[in-house]
Protein backbone atom coordinates (compact mmCIF):
# COMPACT_ATOMS: atom_id res chain seq x y z
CA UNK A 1 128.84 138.58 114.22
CA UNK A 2 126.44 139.00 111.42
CA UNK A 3 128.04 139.15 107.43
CA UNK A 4 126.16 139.89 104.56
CA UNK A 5 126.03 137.08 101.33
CA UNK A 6 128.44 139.22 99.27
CA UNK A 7 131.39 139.82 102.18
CA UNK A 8 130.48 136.86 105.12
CA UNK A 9 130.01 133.83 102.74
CA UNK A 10 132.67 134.72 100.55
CA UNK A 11 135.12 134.83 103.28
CA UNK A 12 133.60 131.87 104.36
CA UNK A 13 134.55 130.12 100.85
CA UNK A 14 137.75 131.35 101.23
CA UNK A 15 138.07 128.98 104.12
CA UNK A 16 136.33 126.41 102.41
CA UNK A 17 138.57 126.43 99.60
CA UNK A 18 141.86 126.98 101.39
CA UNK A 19 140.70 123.40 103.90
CA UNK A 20 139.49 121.38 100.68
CA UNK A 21 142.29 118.36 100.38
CA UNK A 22 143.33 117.68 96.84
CA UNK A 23 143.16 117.24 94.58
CA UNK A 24 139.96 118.90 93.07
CA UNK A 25 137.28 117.43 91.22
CA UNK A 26 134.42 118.82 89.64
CA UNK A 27 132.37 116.18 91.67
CA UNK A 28 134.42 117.65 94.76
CA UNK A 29 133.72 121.50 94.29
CA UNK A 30 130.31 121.40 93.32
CA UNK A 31 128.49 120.99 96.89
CA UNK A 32 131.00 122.98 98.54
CA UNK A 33 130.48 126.09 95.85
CA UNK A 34 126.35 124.96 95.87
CA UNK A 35 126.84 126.08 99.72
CA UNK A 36 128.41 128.91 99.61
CA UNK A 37 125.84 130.39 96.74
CA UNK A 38 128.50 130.15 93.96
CA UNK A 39 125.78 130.03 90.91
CA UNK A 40 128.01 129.10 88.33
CA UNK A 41 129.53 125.73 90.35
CA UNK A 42 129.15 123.07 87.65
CA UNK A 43 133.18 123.10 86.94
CA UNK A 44 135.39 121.48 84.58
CA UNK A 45 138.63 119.40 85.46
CA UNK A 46 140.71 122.42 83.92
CA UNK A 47 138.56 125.23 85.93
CA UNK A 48 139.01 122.88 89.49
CA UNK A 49 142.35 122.62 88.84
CA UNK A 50 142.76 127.04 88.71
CA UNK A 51 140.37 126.94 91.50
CA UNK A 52 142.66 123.96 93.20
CA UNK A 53 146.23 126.47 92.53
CA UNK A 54 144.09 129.44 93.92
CA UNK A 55 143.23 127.88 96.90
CA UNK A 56 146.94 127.51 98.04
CA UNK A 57 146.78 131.34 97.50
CA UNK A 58 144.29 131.03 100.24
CA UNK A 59 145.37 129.09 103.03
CA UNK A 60 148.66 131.73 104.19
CA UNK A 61 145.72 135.13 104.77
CA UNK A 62 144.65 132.32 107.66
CA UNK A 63 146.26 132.49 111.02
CA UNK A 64 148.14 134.16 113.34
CA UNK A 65 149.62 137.21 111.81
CA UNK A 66 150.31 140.72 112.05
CA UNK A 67 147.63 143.12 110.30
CA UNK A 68 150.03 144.27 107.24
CA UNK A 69 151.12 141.02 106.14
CA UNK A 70 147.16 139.78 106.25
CA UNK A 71 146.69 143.14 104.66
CA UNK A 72 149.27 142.39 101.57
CA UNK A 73 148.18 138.96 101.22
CA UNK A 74 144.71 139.94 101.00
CA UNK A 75 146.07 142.62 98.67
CA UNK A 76 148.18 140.62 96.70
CA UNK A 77 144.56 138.33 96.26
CA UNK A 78 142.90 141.25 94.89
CA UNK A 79 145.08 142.64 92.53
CA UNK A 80 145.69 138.65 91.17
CA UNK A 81 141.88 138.65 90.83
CA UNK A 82 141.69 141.90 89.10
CA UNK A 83 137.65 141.78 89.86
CA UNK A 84 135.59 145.28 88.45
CA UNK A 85 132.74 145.17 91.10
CA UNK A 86 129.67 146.26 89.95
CA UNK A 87 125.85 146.70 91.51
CA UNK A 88 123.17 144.26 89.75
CA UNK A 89 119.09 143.75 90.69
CA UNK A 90 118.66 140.10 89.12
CA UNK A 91 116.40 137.58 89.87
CA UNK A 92 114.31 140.10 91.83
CA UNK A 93 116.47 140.65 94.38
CA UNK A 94 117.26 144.09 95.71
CA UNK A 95 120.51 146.15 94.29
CA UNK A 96 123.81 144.13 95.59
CA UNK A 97 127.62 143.97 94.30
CA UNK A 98 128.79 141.36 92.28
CA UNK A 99 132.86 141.02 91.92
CA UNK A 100 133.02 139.77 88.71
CA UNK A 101 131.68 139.90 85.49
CA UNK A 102 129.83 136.57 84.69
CA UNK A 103 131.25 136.62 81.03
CA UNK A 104 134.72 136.31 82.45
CA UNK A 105 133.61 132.30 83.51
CA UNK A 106 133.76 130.33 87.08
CA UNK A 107 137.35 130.91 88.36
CA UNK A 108 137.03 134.59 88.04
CA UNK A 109 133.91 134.51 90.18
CA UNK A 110 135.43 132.42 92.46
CA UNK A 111 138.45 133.96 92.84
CA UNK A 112 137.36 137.35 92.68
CA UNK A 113 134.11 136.63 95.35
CA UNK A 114 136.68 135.39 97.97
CA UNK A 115 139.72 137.97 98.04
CA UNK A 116 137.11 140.42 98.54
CA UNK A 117 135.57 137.98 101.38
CA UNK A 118 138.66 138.07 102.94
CA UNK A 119 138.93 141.85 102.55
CA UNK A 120 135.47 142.56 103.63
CA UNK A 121 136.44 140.44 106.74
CA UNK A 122 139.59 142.17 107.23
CA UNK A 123 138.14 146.10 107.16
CA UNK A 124 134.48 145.14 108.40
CA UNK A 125 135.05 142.98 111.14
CA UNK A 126 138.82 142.76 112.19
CA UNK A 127 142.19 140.86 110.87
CA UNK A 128 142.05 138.50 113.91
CA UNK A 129 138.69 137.12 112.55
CA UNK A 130 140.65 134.72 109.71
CA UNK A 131 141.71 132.31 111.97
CA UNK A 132 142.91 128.40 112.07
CA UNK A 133 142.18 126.18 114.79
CA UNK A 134 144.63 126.02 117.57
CA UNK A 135 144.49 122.19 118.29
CA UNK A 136 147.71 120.63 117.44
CA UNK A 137 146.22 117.51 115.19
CA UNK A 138 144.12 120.10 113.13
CA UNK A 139 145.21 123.67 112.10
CA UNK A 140 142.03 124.21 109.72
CA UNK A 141 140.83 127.52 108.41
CA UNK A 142 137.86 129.62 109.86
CA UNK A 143 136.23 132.76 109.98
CA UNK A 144 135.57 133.64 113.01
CA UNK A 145 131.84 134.47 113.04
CA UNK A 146 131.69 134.73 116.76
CA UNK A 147 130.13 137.32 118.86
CA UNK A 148 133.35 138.76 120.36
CA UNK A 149 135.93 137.52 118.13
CA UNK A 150 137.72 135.13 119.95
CA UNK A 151 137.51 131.93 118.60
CA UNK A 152 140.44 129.88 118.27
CA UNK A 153 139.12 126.55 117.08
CA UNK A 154 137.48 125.37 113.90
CA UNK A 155 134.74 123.57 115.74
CA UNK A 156 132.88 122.69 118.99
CA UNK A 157 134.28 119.16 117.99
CA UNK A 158 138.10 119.86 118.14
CA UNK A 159 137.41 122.55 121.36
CA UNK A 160 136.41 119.86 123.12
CA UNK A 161 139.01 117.26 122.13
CA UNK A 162 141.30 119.89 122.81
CA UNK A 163 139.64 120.28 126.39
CA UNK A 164 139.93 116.19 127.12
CA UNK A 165 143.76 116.19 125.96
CA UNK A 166 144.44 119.02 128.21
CA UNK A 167 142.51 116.97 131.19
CA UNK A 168 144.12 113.65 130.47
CA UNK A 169 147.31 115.66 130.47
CA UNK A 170 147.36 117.02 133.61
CA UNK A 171 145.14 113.55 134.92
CA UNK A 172 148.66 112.27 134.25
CA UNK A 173 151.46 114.03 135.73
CA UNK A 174 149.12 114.24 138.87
């Protein structure tokens, strides 16, 4: 599955943010926002402390759940970030949305950038695609960027440690 910058990497923050352990530092934030093309990512303590508070607004749109209660999280996200999208040709680039207006500082970027990731994800791709990873020890936040949407771990890693404690499971009541 292919997402553009504006909807694909700001759902992808989203699950960034919503997996970041606390608490959060400027020091913290700054290659994780560098990543996900957050230009404004040099943060004060107060501004990664909103962004920390925000995140836990995050973490329940991941996971199992039916379409309307993703849909009035996601909602509830959007209407908290009050963003005013609007189209913008900077830095040579071709006309694209930004969420926010820069004047309104960081966290409003942030915030506003990925409730409409998640949205985007939700009504472009499909609610199932905001996922968290089904091994037990784990239970981080993804979007699921694969091909047919079925993705139930964060990672090859945990798939496959998932895979071995199935094995040695059943190795052992053989």
């Amino acid at each position: 599955m292919r997402f553009n910058h504006y909807g694909g990497e700001a759902a992808l923050l989203a699950a960034d943010l919503a997996n970041a352990p606390a608490p959060f530092t400027p020091e913290a934030l700054e290659p994780l926002l560098v990543a996900r093309g957050i230009v404004r990512h040099s943060l004060s303590g107060a501004e990664a402390a909103a962004v920390e508070v925000w995140s836990r607004r995050l973490g329940p749109c991941f996971g199992p759940q039916e379409l309307e209660t993703r849909r009035d999280r996601v909602n509830g996200l959007l209407a908290e970030a009050a963003s005013r999208p609007y189209i913008t040709t900077h830095d040579g680039h071709g006309p694209h949305l930004h969420y926010a207006d820069p004047a309104l500082g960081a966290v409003a970027h942030i915030r506003a950038s990925s409730a409409t990731g998640l949205a985007y994800v939700v009504c472009f791709a499909s609610h199932t695609r905001l996922g968290r990873c089904a091994r037990a020890a784990c239970a981080l936040a993804f979007v699921d960027t694969s091909r047919n949407g079925r993705r139930v771990y964060c990672s090859v890693r945990c798939a496959n440690n998932d895979a071995v404690t199935r094995h040695r499971r059943r190795a052992c009541a053989d």
